[in-house]
N, C-alpha and C. Protein backbone atom coordinates (compact mmCIF):
# COMPACT_ATOMS: atom_id res chain seq x y z
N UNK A 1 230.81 276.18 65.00
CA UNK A 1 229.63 275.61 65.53
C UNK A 1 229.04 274.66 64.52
N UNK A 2 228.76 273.56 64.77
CA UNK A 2 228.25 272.64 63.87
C UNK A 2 226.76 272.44 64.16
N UNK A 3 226.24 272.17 63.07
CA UNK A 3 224.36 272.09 62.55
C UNK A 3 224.24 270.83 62.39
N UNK A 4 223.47 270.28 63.22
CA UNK A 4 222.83 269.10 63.12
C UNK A 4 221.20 269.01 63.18
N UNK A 5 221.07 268.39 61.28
CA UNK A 5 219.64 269.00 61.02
C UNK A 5 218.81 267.31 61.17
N UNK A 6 217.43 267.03 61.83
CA UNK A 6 217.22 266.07 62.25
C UNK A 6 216.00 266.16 60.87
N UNK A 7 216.05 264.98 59.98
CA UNK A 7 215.00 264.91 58.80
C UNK A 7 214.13 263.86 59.14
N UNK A 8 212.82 264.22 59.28
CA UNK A 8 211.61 263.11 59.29
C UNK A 8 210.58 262.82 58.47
N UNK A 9 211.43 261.67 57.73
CA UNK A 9 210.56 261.00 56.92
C UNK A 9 209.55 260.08 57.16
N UNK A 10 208.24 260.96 56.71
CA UNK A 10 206.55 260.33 56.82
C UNK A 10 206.06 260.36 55.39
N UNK A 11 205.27 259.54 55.43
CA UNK A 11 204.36 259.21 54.26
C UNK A 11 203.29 259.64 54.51
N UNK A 12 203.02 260.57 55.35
CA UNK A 12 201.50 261.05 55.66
C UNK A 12 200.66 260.09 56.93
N UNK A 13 201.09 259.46 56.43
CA UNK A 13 200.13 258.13 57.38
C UNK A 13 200.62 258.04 58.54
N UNK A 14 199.38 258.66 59.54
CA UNK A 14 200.15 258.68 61.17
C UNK A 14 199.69 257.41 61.52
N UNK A 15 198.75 256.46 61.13
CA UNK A 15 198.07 255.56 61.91
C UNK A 15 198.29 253.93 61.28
N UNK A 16 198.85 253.40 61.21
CA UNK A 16 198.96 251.92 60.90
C UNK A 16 197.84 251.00 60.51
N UNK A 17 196.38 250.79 59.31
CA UNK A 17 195.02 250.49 59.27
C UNK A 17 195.32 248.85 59.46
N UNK A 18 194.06 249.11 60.63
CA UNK A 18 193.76 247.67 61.28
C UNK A 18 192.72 247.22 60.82
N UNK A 19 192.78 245.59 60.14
CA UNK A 19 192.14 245.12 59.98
C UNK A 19 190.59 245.29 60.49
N UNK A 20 188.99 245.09 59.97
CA UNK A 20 187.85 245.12 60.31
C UNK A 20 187.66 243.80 61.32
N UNK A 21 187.03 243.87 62.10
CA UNK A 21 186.99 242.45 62.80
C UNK A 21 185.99 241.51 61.71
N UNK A 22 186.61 239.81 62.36
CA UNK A 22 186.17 238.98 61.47
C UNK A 22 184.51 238.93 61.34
N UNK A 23 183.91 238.94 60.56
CA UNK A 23 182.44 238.21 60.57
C UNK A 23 182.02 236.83 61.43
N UNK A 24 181.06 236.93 61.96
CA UNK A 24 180.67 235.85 63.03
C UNK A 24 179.00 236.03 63.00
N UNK A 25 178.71 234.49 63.39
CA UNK A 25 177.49 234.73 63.04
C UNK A 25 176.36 234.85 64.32
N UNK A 26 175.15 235.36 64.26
CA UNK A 26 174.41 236.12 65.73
C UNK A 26 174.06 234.80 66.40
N UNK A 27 174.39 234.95 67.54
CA UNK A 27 174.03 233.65 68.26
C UNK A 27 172.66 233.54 68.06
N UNK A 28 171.55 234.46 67.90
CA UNK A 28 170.15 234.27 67.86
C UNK A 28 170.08 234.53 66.28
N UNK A 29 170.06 234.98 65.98
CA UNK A 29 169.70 235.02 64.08
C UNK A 29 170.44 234.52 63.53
N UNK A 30 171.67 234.17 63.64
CA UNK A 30 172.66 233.55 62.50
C UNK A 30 173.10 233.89 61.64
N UNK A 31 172.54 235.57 61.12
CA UNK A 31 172.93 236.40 60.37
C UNK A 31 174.56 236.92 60.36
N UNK A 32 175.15 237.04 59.50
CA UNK A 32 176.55 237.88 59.71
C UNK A 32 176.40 238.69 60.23
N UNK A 33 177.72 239.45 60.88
CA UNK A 33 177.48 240.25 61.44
C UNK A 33 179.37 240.59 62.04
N UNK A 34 179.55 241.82 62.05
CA UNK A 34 181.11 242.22 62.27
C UNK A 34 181.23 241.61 64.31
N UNK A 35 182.20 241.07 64.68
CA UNK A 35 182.32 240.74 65.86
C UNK A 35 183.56 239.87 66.42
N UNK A 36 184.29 240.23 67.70
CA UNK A 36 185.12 239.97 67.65
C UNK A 36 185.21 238.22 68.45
N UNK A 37 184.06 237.86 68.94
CA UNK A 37 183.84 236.68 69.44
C UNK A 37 182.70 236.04 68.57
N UNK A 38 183.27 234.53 68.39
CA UNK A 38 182.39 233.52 67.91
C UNK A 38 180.58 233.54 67.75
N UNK A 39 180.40 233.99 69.05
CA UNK A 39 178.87 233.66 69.82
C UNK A 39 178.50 235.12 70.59
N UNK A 40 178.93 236.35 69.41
CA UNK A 40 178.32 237.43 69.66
C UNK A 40 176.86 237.56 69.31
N UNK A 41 176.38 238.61 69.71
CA UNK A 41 174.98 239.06 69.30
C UNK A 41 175.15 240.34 68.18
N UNK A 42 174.48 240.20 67.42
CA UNK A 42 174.68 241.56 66.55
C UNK A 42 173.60 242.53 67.22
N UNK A 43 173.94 243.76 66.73
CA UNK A 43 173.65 244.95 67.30
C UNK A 43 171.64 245.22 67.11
N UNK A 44 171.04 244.34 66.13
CA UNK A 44 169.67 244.26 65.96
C UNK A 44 169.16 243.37 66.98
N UNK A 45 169.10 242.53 67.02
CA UNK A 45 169.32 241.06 68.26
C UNK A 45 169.57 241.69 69.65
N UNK A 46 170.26 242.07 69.73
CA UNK A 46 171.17 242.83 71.37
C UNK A 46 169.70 243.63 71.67
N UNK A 47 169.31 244.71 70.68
CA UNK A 47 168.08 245.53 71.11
C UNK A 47 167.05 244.75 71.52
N UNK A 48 166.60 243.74 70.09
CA UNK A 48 165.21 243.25 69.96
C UNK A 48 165.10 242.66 71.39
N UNK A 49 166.15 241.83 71.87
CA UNK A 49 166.05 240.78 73.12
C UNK A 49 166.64 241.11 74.38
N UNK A 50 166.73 242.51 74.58
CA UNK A 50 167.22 243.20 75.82
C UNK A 50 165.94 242.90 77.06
N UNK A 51 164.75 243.50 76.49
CA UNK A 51 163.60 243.10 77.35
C UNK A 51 163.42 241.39 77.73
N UNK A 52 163.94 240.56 77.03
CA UNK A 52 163.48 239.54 77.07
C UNK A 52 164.61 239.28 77.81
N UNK A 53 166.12 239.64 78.19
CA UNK A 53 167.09 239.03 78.62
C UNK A 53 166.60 239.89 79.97
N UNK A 54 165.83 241.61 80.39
CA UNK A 54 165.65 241.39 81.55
C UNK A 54 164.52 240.71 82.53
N UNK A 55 163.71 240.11 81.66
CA UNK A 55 163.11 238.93 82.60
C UNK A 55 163.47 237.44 82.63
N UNK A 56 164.36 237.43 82.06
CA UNK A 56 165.26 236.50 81.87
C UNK A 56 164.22 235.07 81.20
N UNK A 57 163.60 235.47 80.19
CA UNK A 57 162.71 234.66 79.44
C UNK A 57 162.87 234.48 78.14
N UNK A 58 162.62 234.05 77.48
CA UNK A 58 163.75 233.69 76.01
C UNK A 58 162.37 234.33 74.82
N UNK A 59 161.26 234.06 74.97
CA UNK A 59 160.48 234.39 73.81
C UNK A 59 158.99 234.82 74.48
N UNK A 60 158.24 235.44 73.47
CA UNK A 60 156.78 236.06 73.46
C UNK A 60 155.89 235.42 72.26
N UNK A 61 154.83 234.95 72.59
CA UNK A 61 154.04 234.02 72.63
C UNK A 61 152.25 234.71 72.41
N UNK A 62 151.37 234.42 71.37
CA UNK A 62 150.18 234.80 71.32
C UNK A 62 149.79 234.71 72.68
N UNK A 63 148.94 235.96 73.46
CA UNK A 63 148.16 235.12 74.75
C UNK A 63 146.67 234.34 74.01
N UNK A 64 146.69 233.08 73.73
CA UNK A 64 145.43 232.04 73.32
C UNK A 64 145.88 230.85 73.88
N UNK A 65 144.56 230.09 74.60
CA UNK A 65 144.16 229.17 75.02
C UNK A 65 145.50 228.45 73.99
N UNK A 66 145.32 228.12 73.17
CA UNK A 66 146.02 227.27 72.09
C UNK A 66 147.61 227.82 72.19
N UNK A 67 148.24 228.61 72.26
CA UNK A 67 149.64 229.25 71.84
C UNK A 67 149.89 228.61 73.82
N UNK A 68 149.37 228.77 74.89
CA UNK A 68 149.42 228.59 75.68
C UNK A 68 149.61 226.98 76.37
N UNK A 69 148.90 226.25 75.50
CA UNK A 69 148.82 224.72 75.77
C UNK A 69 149.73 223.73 74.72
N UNK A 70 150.33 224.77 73.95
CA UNK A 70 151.55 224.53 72.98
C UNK A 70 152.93 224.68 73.26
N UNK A 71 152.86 225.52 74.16
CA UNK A 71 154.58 226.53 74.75
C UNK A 71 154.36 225.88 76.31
N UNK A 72 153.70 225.74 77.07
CA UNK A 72 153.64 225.34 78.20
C UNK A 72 153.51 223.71 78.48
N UNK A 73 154.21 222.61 78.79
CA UNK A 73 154.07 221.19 78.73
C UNK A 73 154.09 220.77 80.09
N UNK A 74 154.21 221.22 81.24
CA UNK A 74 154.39 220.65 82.10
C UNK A 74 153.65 221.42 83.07
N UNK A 75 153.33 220.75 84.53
CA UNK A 75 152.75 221.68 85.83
C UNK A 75 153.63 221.96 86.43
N UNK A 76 154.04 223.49 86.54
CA UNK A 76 155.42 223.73 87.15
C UNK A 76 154.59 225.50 87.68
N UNK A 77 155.67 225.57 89.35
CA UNK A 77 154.99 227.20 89.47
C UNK A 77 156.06 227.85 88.37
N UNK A 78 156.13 229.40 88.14
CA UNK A 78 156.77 229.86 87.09
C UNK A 78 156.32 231.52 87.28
N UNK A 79 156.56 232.09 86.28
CA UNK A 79 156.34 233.33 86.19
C UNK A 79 156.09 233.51 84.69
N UNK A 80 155.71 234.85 84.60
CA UNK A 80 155.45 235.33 83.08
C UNK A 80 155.27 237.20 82.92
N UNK A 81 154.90 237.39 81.93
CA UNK A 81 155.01 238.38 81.52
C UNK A 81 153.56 238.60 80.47
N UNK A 82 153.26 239.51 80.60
CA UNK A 82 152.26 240.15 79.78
C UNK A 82 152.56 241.58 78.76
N UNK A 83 152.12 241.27 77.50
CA UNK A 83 152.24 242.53 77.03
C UNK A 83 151.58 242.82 75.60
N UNK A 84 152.40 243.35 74.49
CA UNK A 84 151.87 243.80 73.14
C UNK A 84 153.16 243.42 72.59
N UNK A 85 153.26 243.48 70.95
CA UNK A 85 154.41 243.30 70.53
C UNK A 85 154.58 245.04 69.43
N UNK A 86 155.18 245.93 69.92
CA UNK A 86 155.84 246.58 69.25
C UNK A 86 156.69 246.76 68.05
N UNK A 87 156.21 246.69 67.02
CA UNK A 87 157.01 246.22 65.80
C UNK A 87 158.06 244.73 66.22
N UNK A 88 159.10 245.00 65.98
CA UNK A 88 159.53 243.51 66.39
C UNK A 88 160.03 242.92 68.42
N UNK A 89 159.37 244.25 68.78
CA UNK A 89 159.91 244.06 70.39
C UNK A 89 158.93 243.93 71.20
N UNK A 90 158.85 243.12 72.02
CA UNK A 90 157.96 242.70 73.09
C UNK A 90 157.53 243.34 74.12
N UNK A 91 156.75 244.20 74.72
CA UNK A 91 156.99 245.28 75.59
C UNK A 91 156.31 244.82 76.34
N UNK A 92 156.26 244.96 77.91
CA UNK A 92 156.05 244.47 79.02
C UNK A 92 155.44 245.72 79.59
N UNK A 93 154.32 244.78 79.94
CA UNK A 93 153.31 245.81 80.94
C UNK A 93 152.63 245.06 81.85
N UNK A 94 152.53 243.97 82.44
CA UNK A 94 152.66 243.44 83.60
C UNK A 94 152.76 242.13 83.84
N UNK A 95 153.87 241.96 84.93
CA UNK A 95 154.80 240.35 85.30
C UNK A 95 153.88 239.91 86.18
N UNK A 96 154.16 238.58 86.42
CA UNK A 96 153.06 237.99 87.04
C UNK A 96 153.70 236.31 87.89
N UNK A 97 153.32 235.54 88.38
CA UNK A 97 153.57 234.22 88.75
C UNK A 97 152.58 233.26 89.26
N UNK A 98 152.79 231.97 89.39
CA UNK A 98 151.98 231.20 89.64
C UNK A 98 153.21 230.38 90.67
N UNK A 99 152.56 230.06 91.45
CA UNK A 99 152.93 229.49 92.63
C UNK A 99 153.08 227.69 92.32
N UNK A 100 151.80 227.84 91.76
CA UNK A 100 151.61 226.04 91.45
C UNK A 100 151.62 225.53 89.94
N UNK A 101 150.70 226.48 89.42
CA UNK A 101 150.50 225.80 87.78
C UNK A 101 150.73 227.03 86.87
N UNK A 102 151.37 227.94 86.12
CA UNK A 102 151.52 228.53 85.42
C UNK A 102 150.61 227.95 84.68
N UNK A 103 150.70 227.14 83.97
CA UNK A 103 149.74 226.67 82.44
C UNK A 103 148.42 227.56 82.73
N UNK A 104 148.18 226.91 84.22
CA UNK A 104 146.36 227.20 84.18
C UNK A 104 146.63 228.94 84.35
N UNK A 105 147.34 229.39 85.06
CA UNK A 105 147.04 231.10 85.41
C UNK A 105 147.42 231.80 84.59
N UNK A 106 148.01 231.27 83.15
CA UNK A 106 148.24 232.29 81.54
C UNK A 106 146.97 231.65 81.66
N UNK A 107 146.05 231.09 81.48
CA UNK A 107 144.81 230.98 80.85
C UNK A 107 143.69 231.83 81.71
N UNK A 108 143.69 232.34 82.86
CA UNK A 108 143.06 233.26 83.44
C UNK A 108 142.91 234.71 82.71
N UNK A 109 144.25 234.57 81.88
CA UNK A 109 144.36 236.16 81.60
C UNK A 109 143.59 236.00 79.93
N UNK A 110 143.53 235.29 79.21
CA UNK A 110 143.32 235.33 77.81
C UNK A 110 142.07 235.41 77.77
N UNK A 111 141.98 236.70 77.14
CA UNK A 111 140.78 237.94 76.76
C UNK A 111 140.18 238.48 77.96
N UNK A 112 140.81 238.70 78.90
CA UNK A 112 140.78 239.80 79.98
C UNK A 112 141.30 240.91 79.88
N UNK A 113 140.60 241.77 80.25
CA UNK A 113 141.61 243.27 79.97
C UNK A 113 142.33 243.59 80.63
N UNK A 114 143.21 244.22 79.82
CA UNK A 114 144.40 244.90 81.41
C UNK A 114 143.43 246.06 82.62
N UNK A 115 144.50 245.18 83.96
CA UNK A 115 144.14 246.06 84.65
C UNK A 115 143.55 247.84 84.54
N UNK A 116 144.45 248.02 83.87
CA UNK A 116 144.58 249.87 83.74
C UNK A 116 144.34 250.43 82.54
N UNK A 117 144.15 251.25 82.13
CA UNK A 117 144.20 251.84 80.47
C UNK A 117 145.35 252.56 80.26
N UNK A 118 146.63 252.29 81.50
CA UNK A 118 147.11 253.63 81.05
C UNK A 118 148.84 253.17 80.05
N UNK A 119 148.82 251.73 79.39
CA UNK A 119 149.96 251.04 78.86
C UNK A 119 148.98 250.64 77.81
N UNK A 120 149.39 250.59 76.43
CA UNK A 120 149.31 250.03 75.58
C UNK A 120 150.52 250.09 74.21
N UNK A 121 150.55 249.13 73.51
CA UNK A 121 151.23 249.67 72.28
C UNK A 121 150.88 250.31 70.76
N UNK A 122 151.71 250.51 70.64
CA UNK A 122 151.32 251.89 69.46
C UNK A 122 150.08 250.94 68.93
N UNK A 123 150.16 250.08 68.62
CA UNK A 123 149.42 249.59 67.35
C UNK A 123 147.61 249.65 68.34
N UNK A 124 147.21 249.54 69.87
CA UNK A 124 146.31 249.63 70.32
C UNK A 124 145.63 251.36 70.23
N UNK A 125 146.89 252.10 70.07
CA UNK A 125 146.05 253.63 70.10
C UNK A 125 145.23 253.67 68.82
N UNK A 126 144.43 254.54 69.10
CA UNK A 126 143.15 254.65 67.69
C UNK A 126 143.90 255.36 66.64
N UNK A 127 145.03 256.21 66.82
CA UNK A 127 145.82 256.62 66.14
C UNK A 127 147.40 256.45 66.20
N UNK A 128 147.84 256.42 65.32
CA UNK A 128 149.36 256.25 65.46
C UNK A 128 150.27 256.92 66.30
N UNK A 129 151.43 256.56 67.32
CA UNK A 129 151.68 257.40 68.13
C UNK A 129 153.19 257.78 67.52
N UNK A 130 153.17 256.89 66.53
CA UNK A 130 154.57 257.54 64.95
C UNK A 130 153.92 258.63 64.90
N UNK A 131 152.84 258.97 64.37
CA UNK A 131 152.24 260.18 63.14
C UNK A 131 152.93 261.12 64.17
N UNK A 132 153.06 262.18 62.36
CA UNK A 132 153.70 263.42 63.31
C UNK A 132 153.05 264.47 62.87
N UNK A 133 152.93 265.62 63.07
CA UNK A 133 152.02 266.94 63.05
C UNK A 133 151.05 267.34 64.49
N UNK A 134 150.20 267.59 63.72
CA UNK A 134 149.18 268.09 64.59
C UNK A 134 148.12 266.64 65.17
N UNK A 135 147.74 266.85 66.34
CA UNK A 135 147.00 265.20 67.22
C UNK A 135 145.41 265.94 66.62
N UNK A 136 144.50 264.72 66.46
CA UNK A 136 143.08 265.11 65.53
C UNK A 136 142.36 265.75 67.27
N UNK A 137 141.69 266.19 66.85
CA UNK A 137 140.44 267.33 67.97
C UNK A 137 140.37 265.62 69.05
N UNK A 138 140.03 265.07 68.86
CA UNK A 138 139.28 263.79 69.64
C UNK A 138 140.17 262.56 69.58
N UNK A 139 141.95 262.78 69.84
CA UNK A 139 142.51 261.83 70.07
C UNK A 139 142.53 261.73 71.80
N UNK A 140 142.97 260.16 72.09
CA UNK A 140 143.09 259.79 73.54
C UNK A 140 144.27 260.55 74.09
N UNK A 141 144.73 260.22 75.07
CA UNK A 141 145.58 260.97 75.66
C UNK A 141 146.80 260.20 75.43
N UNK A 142 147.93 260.60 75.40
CA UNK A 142 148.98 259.85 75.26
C UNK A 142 149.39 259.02 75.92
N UNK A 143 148.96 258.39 77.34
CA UNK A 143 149.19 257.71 77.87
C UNK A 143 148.14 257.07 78.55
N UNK A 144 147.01 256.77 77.25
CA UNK A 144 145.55 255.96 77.53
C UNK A 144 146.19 255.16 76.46
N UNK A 145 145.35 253.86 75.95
CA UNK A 145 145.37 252.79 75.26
C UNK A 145 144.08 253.26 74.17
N UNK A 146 143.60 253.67 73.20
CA UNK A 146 142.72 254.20 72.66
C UNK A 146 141.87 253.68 72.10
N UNK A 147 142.34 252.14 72.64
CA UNK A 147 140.87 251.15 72.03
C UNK A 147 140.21 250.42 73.09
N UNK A 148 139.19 249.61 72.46
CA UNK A 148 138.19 249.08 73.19
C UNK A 148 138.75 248.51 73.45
N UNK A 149 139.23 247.68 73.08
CA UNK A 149 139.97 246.11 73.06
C UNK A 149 141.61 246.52 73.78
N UNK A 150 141.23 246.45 74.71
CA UNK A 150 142.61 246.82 75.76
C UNK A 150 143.04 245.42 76.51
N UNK A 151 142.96 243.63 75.70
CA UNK A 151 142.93 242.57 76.40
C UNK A 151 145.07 242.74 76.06
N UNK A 152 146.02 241.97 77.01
CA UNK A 152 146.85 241.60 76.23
C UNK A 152 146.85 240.88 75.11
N UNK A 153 148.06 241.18 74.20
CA UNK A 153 147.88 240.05 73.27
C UNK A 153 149.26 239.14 73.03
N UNK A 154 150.14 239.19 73.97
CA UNK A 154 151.22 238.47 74.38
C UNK A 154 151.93 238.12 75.60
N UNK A 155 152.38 236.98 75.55
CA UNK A 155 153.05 236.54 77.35
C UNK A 155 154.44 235.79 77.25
N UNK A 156 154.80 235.82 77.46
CA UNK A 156 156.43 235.37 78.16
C UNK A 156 156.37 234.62 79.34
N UNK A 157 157.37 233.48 79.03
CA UNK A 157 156.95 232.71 80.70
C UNK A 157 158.08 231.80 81.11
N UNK A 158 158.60 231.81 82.26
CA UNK A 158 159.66 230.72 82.36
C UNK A 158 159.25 229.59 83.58
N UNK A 159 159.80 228.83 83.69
CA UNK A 159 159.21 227.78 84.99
C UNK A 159 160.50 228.43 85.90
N UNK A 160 159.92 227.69 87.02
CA UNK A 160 160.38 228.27 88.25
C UNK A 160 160.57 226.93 89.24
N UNK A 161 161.47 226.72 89.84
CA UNK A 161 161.89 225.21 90.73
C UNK A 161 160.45 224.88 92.35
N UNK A 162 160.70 226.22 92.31
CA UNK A 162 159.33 226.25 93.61
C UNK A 162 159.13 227.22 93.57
N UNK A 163 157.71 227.57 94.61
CA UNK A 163 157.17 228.84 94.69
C UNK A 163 158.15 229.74 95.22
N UNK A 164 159.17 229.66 96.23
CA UNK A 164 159.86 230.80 96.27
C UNK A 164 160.52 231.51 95.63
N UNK A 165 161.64 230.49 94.79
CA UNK A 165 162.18 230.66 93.25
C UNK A 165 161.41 231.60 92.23
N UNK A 166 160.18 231.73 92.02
CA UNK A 166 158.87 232.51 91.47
C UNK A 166 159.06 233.65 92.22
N UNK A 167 158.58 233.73 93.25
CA UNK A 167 158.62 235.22 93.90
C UNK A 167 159.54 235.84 93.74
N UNK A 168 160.95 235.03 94.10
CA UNK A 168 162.03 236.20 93.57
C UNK A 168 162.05 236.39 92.80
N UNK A 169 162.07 235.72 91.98
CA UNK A 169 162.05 236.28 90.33
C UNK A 169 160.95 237.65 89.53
N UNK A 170 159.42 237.11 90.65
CA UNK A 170 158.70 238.38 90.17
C UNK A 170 158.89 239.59 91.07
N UNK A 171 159.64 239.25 92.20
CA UNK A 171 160.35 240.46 92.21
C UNK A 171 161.51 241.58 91.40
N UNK A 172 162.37 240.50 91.05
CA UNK A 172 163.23 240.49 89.86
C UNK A 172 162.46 241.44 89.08
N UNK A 173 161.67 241.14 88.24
CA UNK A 173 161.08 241.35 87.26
C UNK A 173 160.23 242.59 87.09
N UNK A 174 159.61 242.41 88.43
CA UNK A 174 158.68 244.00 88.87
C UNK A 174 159.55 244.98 89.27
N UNK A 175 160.84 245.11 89.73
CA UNK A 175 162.18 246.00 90.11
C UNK A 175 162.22 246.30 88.61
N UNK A 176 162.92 245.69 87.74
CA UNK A 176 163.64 245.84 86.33
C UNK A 176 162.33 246.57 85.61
N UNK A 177 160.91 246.72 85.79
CA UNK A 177 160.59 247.54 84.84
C UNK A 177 159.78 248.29 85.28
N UNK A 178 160.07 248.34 86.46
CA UNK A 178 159.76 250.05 87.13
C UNK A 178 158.97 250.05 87.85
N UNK A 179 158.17 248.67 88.55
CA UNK A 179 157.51 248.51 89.25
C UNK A 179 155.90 248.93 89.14
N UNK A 180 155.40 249.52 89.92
CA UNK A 180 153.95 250.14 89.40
C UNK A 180 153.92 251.49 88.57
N UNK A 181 154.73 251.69 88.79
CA UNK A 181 155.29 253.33 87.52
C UNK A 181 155.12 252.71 86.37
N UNK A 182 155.93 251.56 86.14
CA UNK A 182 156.10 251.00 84.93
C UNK A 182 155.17 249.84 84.45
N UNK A 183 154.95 249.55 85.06
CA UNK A 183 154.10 248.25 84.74
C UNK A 183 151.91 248.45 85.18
N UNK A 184 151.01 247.77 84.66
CA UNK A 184 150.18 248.19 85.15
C UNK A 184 150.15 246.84 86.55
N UNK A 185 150.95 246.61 87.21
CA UNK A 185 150.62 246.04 88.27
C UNK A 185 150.08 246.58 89.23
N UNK A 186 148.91 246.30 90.38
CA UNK A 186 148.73 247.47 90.90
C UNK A 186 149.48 247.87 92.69
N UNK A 187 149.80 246.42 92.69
CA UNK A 187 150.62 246.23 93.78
C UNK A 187 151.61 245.67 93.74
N UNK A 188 152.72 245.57 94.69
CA UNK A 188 154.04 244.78 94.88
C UNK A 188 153.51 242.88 94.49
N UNK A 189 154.95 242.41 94.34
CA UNK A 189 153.95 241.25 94.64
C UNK A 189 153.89 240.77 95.73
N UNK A 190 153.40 240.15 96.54
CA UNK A 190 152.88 239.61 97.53
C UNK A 190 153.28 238.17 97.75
N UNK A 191 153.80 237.43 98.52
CA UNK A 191 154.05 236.34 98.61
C UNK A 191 153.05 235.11 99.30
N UNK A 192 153.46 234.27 99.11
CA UNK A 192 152.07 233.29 99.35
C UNK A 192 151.82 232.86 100.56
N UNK A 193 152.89 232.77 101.83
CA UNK A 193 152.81 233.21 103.22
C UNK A 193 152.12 234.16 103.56
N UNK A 194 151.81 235.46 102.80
CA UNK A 194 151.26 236.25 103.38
C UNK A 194 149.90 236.07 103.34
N UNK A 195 149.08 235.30 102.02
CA UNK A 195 147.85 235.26 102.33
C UNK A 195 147.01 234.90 103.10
């Protein structure tokens, strides 16, 4: 009877090491960043501008008379966004449109208070909503705004081809962030036929 002994020679190494992907730089920061396409987003960027890619609006903007008549150049209907800025992220608490002039209806809102008390960002609570331990005897509720000053202090805005173009979009927009759950809007939006 003959033995046939089968010998397998390994070096340990079950896996063949693949190169890191090349460095590329963030289509929005320009920073390096590991990626396997040219005109990726790096993984800081991707977060910061997720909100901003779902209203499909590129930047957030002081709400002032002045930041408003600087970013806005033309009479166009449009839509926008209202909110706070969260360390470096823009948070949205209620979308909005103008049928005819955007320019003039961001200026309706600057130093008006929000509808509701019940959205604000950390930096509006009277206390930090980071801090951790025990909440002081006479903090707000966690889902009040804990200051006086409950005006927005940022907007987002894109133009829009006509008023219908606008509506869908603030439909768009009021769907994607939860509608009146999410937003302090207090109703759907309403279209301009209907009034």
């Amino acid at each position: 009877m003959e033995h046939t002994e089968t010998l397998n020679f390994t070096d340990g190494r079950s896996e063949i090491a693949q190169p890191p992907p090349p460095l590329v730089s963030c289509f929005w920061c320009e920073r390096l960043h590991s990626g396997e396409h040219r005109l990726a987003v790096c993984p800081a960027c991707a977060a910061r501008y997720s909100e901003m890619r779902s209203l499909e609006m590129s930047a957030s903007y002081p709400l002032s008379d002045e930041a408003i008549d600087e970013a806005l150049t033309r009479t166009s209907p449009g839509n926008y966004a209202l909110g706070y800025m969260d360390g470096d992220t823009f948070r949205v608490f209620y979308v909005g449109r103008s049928d005819t002039d955007l320019r003039q209806r961001l200026h309706e809102w600057v130093g008006m208070p929000s509808p509701t008390d019940t959205h604000g960002s950390c930096g509006q609570a009277a206390w930090g909503v980071r801090r951790r331990g025990q909440l002081p005897v006479d903090a707000p509720a966690l889902a009040r705004v804990g200051s006086a000053e409950s005006s927005y202090t940022r907007f987002a805005y894109s133009y829009a081809r006509s008023a219908e173009d606008a509506y869908a979009k603030e439909w768009r927009n009021y769907d994607a962030f939860g509608g009146s759950r999410g937003l302090d809007n207090e109703t759907q939006p309403v279209s301009a036929a209907a009034w």
